[in-house]
Protein backbone atom coordinates (compact mmCIF):
# COMPACT_ATOMS: atom_id res chain seq x y z
CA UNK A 1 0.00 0.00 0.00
CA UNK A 2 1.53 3.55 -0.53
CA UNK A 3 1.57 6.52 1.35
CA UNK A 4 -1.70 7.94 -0.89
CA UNK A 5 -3.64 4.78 -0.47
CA UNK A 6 -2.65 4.85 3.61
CA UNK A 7 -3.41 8.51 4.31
CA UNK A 8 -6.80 7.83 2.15
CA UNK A 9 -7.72 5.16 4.08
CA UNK A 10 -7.14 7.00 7.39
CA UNK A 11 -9.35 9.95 5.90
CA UNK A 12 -11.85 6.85 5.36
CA UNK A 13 -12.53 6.81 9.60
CA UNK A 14 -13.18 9.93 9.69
CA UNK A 15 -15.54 10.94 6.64
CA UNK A 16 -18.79 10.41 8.05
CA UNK A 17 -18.34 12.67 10.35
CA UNK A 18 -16.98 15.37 8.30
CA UNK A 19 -20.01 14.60 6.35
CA UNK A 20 -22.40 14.59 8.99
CA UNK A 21 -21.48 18.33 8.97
CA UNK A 22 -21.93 18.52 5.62
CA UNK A 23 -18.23 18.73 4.65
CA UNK A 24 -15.37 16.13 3.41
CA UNK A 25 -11.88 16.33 2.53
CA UNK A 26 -9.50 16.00 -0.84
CA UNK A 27 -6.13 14.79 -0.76
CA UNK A 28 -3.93 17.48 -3.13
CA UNK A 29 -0.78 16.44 -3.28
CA UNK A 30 1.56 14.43 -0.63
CA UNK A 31 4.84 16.35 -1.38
CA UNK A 32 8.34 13.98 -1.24
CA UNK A 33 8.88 15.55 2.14
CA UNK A 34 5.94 13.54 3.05
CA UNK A 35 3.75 16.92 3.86
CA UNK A 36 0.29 16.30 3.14
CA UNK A 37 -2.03 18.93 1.33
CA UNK A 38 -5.25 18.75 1.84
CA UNK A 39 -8.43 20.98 0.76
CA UNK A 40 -11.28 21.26 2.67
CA UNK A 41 -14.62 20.82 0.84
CA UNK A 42 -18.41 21.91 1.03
CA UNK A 43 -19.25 22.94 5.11
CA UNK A 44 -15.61 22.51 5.64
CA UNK A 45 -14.51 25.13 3.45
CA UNK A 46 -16.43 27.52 4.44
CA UNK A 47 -16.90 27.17 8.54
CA UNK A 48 -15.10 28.88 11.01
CA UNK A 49 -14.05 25.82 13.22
CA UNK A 50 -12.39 24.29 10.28
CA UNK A 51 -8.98 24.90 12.13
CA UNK A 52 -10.07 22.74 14.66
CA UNK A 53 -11.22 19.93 12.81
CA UNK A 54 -8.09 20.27 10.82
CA UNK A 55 -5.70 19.82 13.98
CA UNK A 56 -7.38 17.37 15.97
CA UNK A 57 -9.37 15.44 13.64
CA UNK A 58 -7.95 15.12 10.22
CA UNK A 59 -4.17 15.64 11.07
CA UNK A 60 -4.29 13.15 13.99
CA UNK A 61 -6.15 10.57 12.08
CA UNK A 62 -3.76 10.68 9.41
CA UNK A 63 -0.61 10.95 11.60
CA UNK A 64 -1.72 7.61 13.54
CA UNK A 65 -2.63 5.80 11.08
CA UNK A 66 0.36 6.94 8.32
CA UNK A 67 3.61 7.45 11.17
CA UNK A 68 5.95 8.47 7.72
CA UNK A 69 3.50 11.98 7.99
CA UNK A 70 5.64 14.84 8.04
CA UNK A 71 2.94 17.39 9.00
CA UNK A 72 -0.78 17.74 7.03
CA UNK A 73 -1.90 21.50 5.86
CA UNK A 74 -5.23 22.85 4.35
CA UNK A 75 -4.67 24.58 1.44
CA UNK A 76 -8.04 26.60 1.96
CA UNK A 77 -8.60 26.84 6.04
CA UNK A 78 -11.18 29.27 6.96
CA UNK A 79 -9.96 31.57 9.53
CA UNK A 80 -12.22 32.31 12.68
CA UNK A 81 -12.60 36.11 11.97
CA UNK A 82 -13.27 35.32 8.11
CA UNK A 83 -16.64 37.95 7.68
CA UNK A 84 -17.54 35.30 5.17
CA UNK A 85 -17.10 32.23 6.99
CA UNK A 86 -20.43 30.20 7.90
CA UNK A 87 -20.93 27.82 10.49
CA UNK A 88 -23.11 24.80 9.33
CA UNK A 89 -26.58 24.90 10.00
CA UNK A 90 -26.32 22.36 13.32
CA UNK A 91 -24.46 24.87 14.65
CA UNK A 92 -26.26 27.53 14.96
């Protein structure tokens, strides 16, 4: 299995619950420094805790499950005080 396969699979665990909210997650590129870039799709994208799930979700998932990880970045985080982020609807 390579590193794309692994780091997909660990993304696999933790899917439904980024689409619970309405969101999911795209692998971009794994660079040869073994950094990988992710984007952050539909609720995601957009919401204002996407730092959050970004840390403690996604990166630790991947980082247990793939130990060769360098580090895992969004390519499109929302920040908290983004005027135009948008907290899915559960939230609010």
């Amino acid at each position: 299995m390579d590193l794309l396969q692994k780091v997909e699979a660990a993304l696999d665990s933790i899917r439904p619950y980024l689409e619970a909210d309405g969101g999911n997650v795209l692998v971009e590129e794994i660079t040869p420094d073994h950094v990988v870039k992710l984007r952050l799709l539909g609720a995601c994208g957009s919401c204002p805790m996407s730092i959050m799930t970004m840390k403690a979700g996604i990166e630790q998932a991947i980082k247990k499950a793939v130990p060769e990880v360098e580090s895992v970045e969004a390519i499109n985080l929302t920040d908290m005080d983004d005027p135009n982020a948008v907290m899915p609807e559960q939230f609010n």
